[in-house]
Protein backbone atom coordinates (compact mmCIF):
# COMPACT_ATOMS: atom_id res chain seq x y z
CA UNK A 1 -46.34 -23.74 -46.27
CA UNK A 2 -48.92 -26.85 -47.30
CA UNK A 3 -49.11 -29.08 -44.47
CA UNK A 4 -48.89 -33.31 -45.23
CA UNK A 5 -52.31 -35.06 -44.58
CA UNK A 6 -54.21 -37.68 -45.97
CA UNK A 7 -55.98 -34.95 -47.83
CA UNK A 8 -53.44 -33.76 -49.27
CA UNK A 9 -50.93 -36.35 -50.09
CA UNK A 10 -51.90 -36.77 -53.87
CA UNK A 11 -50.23 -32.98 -54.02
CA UNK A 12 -47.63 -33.59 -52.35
CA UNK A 13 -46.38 -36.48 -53.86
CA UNK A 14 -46.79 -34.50 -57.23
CA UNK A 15 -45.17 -32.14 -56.13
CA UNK A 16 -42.27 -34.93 -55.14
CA UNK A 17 -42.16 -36.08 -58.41
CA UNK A 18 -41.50 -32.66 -59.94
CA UNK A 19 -39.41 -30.65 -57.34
CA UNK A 20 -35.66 -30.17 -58.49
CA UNK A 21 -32.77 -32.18 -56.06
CA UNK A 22 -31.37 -31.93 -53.79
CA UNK A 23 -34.32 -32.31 -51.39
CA UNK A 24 -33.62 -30.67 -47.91
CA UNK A 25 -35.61 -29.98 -44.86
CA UNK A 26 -35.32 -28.84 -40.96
CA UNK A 27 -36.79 -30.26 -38.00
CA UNK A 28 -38.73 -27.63 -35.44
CA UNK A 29 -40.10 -29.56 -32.58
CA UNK A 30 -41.89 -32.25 -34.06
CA UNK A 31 -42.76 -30.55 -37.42
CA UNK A 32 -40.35 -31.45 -40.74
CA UNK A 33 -40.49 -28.81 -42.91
CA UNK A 34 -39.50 -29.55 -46.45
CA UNK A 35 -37.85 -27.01 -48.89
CA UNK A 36 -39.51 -24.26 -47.00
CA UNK A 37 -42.71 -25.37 -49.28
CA UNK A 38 -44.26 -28.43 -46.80
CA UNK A 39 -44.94 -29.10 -43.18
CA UNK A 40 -45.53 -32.59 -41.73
CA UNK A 41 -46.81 -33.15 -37.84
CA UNK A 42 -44.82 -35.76 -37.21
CA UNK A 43 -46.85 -37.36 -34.55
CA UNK A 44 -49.98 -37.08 -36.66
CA UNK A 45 -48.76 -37.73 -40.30
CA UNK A 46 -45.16 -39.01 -39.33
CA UNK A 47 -46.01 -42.68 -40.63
CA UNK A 48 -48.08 -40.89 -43.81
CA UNK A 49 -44.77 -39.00 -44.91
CA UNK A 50 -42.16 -42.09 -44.58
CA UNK A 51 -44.80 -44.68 -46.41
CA UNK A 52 -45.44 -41.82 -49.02
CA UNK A 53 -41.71 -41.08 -49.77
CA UNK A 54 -40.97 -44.30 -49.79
CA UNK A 55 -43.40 -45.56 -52.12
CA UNK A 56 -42.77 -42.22 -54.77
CA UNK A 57 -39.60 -40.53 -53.93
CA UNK A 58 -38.07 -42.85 -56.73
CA UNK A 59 -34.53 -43.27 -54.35
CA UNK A 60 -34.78 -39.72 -53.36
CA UNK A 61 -33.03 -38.08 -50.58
CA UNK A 62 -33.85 -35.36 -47.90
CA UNK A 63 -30.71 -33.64 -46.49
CA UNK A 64 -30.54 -32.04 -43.26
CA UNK A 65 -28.13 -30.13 -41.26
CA UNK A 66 -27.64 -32.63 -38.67
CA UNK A 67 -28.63 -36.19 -38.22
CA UNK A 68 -32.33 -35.97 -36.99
CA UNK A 69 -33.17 -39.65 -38.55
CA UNK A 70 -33.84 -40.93 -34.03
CA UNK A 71 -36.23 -37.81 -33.21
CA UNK A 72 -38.33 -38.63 -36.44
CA UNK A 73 -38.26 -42.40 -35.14
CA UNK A 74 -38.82 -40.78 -31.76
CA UNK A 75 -41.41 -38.42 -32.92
CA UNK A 76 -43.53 -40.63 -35.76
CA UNK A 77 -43.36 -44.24 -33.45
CA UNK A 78 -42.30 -45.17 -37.02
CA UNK A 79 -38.65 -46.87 -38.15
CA UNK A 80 -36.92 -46.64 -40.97
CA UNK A 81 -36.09 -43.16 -42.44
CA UNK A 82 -33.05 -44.42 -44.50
CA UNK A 83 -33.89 -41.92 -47.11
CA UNK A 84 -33.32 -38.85 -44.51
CA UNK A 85 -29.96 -38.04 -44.47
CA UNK A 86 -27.03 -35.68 -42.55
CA UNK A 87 -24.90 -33.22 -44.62
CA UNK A 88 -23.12 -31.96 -42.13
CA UNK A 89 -21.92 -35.85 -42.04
CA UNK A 90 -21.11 -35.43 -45.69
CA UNK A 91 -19.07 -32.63 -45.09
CA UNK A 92 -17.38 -34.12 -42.48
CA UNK A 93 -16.39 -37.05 -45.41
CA UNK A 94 -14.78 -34.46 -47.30
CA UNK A 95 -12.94 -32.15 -44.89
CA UNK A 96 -13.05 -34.32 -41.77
CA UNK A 97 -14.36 -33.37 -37.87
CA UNK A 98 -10.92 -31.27 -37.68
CA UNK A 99 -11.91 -29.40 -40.96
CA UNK A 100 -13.76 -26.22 -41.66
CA UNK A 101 -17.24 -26.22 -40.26
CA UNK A 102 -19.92 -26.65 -43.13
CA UNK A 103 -21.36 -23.81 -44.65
CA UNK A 104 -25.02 -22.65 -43.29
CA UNK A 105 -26.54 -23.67 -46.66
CA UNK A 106 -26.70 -27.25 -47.27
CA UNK A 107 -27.10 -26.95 -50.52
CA UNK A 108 -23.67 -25.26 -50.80
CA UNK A 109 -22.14 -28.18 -48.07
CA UNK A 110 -23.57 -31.11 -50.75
CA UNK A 111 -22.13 -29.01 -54.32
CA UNK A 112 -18.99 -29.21 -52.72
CA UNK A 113 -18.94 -32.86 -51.98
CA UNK A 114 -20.46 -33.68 -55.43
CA UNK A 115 -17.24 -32.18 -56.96
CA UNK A 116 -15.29 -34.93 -55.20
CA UNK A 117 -16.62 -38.30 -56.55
CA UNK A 118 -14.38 -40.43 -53.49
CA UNK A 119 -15.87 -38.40 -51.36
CA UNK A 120 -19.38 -38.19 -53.00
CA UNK A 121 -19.54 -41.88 -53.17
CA UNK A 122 -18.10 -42.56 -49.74
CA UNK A 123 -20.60 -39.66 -47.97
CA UNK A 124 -23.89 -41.95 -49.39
CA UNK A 125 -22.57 -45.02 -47.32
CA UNK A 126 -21.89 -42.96 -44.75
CA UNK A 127 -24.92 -40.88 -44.13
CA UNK A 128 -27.19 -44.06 -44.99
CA UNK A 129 -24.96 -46.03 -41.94
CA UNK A 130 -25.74 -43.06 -39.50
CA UNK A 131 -29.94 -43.06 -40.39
CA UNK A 132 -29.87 -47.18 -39.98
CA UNK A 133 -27.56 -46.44 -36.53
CA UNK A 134 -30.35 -43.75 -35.45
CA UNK A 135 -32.72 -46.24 -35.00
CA UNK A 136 -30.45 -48.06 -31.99
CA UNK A 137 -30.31 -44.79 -30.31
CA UNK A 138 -34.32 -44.48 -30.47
CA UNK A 139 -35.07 -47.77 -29.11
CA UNK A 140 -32.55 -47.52 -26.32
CA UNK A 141 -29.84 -50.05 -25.21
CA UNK A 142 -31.21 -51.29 -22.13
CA UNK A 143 -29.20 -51.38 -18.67
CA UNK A 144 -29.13 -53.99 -15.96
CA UNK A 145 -29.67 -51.01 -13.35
CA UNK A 146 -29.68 -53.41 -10.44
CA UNK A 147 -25.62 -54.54 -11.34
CA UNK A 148 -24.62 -51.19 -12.49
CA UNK A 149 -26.18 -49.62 -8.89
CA UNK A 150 -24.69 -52.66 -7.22
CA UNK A 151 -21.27 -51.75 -9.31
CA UNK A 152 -21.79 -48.19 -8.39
CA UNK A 153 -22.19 -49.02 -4.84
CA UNK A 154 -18.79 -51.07 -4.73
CA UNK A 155 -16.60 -48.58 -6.30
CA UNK A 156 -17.59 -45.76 -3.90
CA UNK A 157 -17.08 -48.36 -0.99
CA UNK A 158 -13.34 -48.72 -2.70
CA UNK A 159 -12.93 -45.14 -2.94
CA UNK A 160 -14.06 -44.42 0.46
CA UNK A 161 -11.05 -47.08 1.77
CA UNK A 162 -8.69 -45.73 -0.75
CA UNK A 163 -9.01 -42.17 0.66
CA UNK A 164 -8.77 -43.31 4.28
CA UNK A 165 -5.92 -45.26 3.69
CA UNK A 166 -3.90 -43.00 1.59
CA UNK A 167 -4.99 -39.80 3.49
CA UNK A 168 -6.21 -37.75 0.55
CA UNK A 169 -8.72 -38.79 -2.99
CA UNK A 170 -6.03 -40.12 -5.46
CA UNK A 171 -8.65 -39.90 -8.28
CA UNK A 172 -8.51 -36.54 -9.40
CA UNK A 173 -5.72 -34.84 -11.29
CA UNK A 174 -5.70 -32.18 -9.19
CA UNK A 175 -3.98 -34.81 -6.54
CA UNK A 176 -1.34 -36.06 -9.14
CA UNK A 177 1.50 -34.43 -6.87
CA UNK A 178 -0.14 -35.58 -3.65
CA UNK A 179 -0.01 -38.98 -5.21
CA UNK A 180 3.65 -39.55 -6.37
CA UNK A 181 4.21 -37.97 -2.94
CA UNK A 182 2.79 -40.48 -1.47
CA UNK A 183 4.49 -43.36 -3.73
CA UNK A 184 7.55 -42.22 -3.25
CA UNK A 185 7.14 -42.25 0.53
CA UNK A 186 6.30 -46.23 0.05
CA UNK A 187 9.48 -47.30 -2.04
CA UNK A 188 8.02 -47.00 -5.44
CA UNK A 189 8.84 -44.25 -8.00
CA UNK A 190 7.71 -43.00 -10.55
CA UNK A 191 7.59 -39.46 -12.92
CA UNK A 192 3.87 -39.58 -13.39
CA UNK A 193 0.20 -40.92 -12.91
CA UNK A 194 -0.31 -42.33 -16.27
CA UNK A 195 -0.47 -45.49 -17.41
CA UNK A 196 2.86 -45.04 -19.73
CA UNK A 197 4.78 -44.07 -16.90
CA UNK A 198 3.51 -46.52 -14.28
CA UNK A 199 5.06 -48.74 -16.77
CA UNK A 200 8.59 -47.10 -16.15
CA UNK A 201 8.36 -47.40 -12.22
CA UNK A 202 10.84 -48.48 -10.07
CA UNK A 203 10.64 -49.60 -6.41
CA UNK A 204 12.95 -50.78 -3.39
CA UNK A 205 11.19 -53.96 -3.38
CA UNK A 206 10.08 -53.80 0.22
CA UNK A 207 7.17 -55.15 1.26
CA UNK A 208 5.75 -51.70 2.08
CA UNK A 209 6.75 -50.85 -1.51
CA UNK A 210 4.99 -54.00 -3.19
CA UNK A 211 1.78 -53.13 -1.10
CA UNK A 212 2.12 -49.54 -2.14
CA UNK A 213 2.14 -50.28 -5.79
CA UNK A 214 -0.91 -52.40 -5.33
CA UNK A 215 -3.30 -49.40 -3.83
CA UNK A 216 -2.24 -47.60 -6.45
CA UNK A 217 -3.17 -50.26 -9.07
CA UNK A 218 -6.75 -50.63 -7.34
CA UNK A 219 -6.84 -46.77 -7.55
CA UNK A 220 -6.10 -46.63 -11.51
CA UNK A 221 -8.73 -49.61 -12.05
CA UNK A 222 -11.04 -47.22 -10.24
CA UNK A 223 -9.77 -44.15 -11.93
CA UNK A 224 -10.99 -45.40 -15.46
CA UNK A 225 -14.24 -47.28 -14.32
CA UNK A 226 -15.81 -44.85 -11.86
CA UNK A 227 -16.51 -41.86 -14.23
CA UNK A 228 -17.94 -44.26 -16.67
CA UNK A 229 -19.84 -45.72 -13.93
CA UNK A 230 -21.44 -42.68 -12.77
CA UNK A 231 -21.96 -41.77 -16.91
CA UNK A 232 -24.13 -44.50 -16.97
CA UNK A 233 -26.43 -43.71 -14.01
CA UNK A 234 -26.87 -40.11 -15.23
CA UNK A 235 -28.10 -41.00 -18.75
CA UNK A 236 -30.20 -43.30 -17.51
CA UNK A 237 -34.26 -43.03 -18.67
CA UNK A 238 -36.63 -45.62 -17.89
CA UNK A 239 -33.66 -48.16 -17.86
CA UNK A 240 -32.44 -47.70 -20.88
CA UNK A 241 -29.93 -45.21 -22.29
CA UNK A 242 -30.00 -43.19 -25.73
CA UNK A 243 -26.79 -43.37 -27.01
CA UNK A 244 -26.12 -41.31 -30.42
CA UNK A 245 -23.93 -43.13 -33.06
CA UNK A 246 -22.33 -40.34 -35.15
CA UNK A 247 -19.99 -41.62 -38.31
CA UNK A 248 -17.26 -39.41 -39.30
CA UNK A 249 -16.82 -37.76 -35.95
CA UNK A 250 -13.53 -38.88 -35.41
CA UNK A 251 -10.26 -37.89 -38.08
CA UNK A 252 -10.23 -41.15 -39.12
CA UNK A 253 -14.21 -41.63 -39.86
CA UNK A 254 -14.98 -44.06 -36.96
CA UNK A 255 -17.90 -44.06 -35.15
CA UNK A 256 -18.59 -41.75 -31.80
CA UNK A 257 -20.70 -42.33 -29.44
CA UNK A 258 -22.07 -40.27 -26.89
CA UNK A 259 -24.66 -39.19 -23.96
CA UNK A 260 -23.03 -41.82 -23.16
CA UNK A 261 -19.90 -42.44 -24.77
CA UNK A 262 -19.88 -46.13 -24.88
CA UNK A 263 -17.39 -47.13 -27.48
CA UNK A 264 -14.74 -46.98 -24.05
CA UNK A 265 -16.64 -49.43 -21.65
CA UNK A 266 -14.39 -51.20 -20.47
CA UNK A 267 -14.79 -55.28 -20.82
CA UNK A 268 -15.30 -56.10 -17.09
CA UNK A 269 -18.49 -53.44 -17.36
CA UNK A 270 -19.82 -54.31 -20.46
CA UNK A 271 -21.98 -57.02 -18.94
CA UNK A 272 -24.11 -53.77 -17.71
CA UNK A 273 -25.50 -53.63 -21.24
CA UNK A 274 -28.62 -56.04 -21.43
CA UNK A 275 -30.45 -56.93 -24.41
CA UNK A 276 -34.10 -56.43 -24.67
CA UNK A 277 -36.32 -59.31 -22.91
CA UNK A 278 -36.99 -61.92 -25.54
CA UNK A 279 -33.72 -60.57 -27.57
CA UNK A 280 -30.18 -62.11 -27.76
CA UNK A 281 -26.92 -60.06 -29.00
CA UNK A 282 -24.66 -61.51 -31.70
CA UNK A 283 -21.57 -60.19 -32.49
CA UNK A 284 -18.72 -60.76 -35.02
CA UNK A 285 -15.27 -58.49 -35.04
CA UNK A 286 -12.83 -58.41 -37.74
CA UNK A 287 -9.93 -60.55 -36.69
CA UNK A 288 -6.46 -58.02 -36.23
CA UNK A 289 -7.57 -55.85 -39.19
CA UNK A 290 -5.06 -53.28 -38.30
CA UNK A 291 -2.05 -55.32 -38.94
CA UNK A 292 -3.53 -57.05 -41.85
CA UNK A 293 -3.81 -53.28 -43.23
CA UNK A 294 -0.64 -52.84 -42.37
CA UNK A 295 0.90 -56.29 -44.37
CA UNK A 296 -1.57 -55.21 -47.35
CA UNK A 297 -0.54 -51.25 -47.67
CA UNK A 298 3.65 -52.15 -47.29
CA UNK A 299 3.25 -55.02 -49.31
CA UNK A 300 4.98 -57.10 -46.73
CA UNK A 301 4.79 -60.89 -47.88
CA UNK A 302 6.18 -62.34 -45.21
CA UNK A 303 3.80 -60.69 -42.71
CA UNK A 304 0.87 -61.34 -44.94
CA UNK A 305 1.57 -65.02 -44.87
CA UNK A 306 2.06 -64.92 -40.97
CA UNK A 307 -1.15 -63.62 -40.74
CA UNK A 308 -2.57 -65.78 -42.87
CA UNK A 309 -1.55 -68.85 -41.77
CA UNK A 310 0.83 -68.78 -39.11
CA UNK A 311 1.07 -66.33 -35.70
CA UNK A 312 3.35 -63.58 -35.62
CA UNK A 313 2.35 -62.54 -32.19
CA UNK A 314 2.85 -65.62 -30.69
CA UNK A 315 6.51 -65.95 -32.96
CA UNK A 316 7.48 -62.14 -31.22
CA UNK A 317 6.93 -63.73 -28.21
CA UNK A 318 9.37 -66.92 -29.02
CA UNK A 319 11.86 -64.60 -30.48
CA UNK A 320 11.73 -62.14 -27.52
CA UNK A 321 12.74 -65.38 -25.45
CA UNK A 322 9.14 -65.50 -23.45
CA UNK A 323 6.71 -68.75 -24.29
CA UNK A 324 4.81 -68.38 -26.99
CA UNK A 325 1.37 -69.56 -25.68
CA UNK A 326 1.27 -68.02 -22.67
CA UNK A 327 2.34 -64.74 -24.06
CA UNK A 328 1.02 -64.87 -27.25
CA UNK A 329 -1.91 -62.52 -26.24
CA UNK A 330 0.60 -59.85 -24.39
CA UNK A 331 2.67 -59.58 -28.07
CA UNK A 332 -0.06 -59.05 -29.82
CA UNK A 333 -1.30 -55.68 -27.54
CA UNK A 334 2.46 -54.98 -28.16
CA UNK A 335 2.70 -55.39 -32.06
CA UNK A 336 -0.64 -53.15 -32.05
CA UNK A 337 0.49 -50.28 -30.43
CA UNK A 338 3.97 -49.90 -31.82
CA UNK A 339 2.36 -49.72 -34.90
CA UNK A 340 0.99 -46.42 -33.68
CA UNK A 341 4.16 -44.98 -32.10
CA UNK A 342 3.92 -46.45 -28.17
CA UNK A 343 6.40 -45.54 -26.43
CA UNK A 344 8.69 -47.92 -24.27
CA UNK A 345 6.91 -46.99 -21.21
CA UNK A 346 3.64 -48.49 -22.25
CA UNK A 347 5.33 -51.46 -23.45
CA UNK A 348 7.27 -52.11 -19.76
CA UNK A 349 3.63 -51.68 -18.31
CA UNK A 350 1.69 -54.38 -21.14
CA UNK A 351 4.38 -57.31 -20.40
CA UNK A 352 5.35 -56.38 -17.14
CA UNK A 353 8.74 -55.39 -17.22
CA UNK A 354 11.19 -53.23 -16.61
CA UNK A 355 12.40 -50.29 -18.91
CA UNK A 356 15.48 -51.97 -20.37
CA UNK A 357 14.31 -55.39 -21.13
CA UNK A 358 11.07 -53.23 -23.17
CA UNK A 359 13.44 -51.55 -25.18
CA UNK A 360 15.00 -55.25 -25.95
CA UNK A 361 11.50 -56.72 -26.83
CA UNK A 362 11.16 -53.53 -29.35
CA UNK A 363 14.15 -53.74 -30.76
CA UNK A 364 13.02 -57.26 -31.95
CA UNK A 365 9.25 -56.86 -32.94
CA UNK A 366 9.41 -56.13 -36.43
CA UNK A 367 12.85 -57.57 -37.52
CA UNK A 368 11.37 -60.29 -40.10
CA UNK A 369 8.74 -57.39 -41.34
CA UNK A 370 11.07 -55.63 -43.00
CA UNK A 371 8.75 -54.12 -45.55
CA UNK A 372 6.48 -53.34 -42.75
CA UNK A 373 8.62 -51.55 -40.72
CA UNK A 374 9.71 -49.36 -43.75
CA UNK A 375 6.25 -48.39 -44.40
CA UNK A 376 5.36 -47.01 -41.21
CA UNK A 377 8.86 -44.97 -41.19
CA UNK A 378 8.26 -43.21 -44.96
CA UNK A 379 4.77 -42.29 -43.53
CA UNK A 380 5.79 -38.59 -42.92
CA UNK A 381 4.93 -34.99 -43.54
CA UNK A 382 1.50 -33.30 -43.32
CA UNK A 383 0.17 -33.90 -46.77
CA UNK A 384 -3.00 -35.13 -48.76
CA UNK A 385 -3.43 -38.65 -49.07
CA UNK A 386 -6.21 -40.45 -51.05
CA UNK A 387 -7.44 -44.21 -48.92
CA UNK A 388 -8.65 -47.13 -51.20
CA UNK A 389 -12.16 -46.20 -50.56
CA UNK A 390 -11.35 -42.88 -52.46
CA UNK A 391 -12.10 -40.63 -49.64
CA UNK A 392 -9.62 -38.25 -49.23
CA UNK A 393 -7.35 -38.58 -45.84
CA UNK A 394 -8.55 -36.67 -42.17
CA UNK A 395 -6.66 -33.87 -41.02
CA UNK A 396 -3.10 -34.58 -39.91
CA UNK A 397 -2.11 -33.23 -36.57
CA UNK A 398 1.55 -34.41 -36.73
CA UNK A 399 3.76 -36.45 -38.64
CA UNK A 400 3.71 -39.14 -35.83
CA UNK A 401 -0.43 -39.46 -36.35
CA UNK A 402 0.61 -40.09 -40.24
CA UNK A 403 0.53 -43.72 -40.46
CA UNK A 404 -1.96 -44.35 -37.09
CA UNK A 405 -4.74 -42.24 -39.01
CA UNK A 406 -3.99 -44.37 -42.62
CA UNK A 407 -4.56 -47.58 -41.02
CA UNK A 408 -7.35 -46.82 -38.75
CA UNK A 409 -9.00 -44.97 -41.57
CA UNK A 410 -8.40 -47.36 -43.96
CA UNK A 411 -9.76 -50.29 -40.78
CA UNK A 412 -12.89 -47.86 -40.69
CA UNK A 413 -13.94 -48.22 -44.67
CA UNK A 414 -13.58 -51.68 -44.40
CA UNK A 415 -15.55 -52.22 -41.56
CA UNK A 416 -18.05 -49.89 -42.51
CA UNK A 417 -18.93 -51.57 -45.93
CA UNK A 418 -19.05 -54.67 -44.20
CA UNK A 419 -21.76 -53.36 -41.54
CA UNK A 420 -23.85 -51.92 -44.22
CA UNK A 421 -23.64 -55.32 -45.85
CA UNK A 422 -24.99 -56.84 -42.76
CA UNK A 423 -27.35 -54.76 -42.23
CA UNK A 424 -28.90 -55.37 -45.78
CA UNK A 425 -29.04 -59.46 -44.96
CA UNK A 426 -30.26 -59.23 -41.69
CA UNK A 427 -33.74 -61.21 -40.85
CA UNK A 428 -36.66 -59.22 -40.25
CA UNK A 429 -36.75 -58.27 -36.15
CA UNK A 430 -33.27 -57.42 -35.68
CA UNK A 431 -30.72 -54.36 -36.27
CA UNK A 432 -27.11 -53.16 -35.24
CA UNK A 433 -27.45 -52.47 -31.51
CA UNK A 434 -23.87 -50.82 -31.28
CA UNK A 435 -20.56 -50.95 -33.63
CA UNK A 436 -17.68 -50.53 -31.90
CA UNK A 437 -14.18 -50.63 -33.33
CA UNK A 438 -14.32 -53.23 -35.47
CA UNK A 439 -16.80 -54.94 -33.90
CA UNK A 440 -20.38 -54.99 -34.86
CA UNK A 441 -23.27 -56.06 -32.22
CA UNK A 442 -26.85 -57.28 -33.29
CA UNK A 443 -29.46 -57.87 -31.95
CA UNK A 444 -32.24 -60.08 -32.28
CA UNK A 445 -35.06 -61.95 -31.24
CA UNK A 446 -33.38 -65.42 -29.85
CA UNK A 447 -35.40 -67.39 -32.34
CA UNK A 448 -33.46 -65.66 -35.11
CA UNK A 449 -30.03 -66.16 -33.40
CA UNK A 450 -28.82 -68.63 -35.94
CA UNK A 451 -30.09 -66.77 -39.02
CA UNK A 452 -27.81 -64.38 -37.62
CA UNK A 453 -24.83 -65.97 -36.93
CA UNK A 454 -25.19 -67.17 -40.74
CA UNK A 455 -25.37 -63.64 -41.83
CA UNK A 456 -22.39 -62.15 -40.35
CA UNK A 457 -20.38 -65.41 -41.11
CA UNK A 458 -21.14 -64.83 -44.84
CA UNK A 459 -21.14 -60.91 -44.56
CA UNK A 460 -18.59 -59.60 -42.50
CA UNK A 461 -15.38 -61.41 -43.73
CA UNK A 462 -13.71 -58.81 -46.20
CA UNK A 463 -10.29 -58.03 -47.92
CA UNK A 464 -7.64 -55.72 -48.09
CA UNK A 465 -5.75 -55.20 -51.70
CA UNK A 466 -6.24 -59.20 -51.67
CA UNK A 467 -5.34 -59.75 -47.94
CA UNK A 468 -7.99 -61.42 -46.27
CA UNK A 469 -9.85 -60.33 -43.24
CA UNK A 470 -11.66 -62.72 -41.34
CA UNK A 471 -14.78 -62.43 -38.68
CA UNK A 472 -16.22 -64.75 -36.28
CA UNK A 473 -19.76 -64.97 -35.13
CA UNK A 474 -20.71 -65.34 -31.38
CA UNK A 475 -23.41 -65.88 -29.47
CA UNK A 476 -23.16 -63.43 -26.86
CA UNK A 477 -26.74 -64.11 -24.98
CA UNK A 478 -28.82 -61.78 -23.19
CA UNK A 479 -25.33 -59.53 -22.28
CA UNK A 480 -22.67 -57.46 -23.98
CA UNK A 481 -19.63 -59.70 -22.68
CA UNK A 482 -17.65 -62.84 -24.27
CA UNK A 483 -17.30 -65.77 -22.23
């Protein structure tokens, strides 16, 4: 193989201009090779490669196997890379993560996404979302390690008094039995540890009961902080952690993130993610796209106009007989996850209530939706299904994922297009520091703050088959957490 230098960069960029697509290369160490024909040190001619490409490849691309668009960031101490792409995140487009792995020969992976054009047309967004995301997990998100080992420090000071007090470690799952044991013992009772069927517990009211039940809730708050917690402190480098932002790698396209996974922080710990010095974070998410998807796929009207100008959350509250304003917040969780088949256990445990009155509340949720609530019940059977964006539908696991994965996937495309639009308007100095949901995070140097708040308020807003979707800029300052 030729090796890329300055000496020899007038052949290779001949050679560019005449070599047949598509263009595909492997990374070994820190050398690219490229169509088994050239050979680039990345840390000597890293820059010399990107700046040639860019200026000849005439809008080619280079496929890979995997995304490798951070270790040539990593490797060159040069950004950008757009033109690099994954097709193993092409493949994914087509057959989805629970699909058929893709075929050792990219070449063969990218012919059979070419012969879908929905799929073909979606993969280029997608693969050119994952090399702008790379450069987020090359820089590093930074961490304020002093909280998160002053965090750290609490918790196991929690645990410690939790495992004194109850007489065993009720964090585990290995404990579960020890643990409704022990409940039961105090006057409260329940079938299991989970959050569902905490929902559906009963107790004998005692006082020894009502103490009981609030351990327990201190030990479930624990439960789902801890590990992330202790996540955090283990990817930790040089105060900052590497986080890699894969598209596709859930069924229904969203984002992953992992080493570490932080697309589950929890709000009271996001405040652990810090912006770089001299940098403020910005965020705008898409205001209740999932119902909106909802009103726009069943055609409802009525709960198109709610959304649009009045509140059906805080109306299912009023018409459940609670006050609207108060529990206008609670309804809305509710309406949410009954849209994706939650039980009545897990609606006892969002309002607070007991079994029977949840199965009341249900019963009225979706009574002026009717359209609505007939959508989500024809949504059955295993088969293909083609989403607006014209990428064919994940894998379905059951009939009960059906209509979940349709409007999540269908939430992804949306917000996906509209992150790729921000990206292309943002000022120079700042990038997408994490998506998340429907959420996307920049950030920037503070003296660009307001260039972009401007940006996402004219970029993210989008539509649904007409229905609007709307997005509000914050100013988050210096940490990842709404006032």
């Amino acid at each position: 193989m030729r090796e890329l230098t300055p000496d020899t960069a007038l052949a290779f960029t001949e050679w560019l201009s005449h070599a047949p697509r598509p263009h595909t290369g492997a990374l070994r160490a820190a050398t690219l090779e490229i169509e088994g024909t050239w050979q680039v040190n990345l840390r000597t001619d890293g820059r010399l490669l990107h700046d040639t490409w860019q200026a000849h490849g005439d809008g080619r691309l280079l496929w890979t196997h995997e995304g490798i668009v951070a270790d040539l960031i990593r490797h060159s101490k040069t950004g950008g890379w757009e033109w690099v792409r994954s097709a193993t995140t092409a493949w994914r487009i087509l057959h989805s993560s629970k699909g058929p792995d893709a075929p050792p020969s990219i070449k063969e992976a990218l012919t059979a996404v070419l012969q879908d054009q929905g799929a073909a047309r979606f993969a280029l967004d997608t693969t050119r979302l994952e090399a702008i995301l790379a450069s987020s997990t090359a820089r590093g998100i930074h961490v304020d390690t002093a909280t998160l080992n002053a965090t750290k420090s609490e918790m196991l000071h929690t645990h410690k008094l939790l495992r004194e007090l109850m007489g065993f470690d009720p964090l585990p799952d290995a404990n579960d039995a020890a643990t409704l044991a022990w409940l039961t013992k105090h006057g409260v009772h329940v079938d299991a540890t989970s959050g569902d069927a905490w929902g559906r517990r009963t107790t004998d009211r005692s006082a020894l009961a009502c103490e009981a039940e609030a351990v327990y809730e201190e030990a479930l708050h624990l439960r789902r902080r801890l590990p992330k917690v202790f996540e955090l402190s283990r990817e930790l480098r040089r105060g900052k952690v590497h986080t890699k932002l894969t598209p596709a790698a859930q069924v229904s396209g969203r984002i992953s993130s992992t080493g570490p996974a932080l697309n589950n922080v929890a709000k009271d710990l996001r405040h652990l993610l810090v912006a770089r010095p001299g940098h403020v974070l910005v965020t705008a998410d898409f205001d209740g796209i999932e119902p909106r998807v909802l009103a726009a796929l069943s055609g409802d009207s009525k709960l198109i106009a709610d959304l649009e100008s009045g509140d059906p959350y805080a109306d299912a509250a009023e018409r459940a007989g609670y006050c609207r304003i108060s529990y206008r917040n609670a309804f809305k969780i509710v309406m949410i996850s009954t849209m994706y088949g939650a039980q009545a256990g897990r609606t006892a445990r969002q309002l607070g209530v007991s079994l029977a009155e949840a199965e009341r509340v249900r019963k009225l949720l979706w009574a002026p939706y009717p359209l609505a609530k007939a959508w989500l019940q024809a949504q059955t059977g295993l088969g293909t299904h083609r989403l607006d964006s014209g990428r064919p539908l994940g894998v379905i696991d059951s009939e009960h994922a059906r209509p979940n994965l349709i409007i999540q996937s269908t939430a992804y495309d949306i917000f996906q297009d509209a992150a790729l639009r921000v990206h292309d308007h943002l000022p120079a100095g700042s990038h997408i520091w994490m998506p998340i949901h429907d959420e996307v995070v920049i950030e920037t140097p503070t003296q660009n703050a307001d260039a972009v708040l401007k940006v996402l308020a004219s970029q993210m807003p989008s539509n649904v088959r007409g229905v609007r979707i709307s997005a509000k800029p914050v100013m988050l300052g210096s940490t990842w957490r709404k006032a």
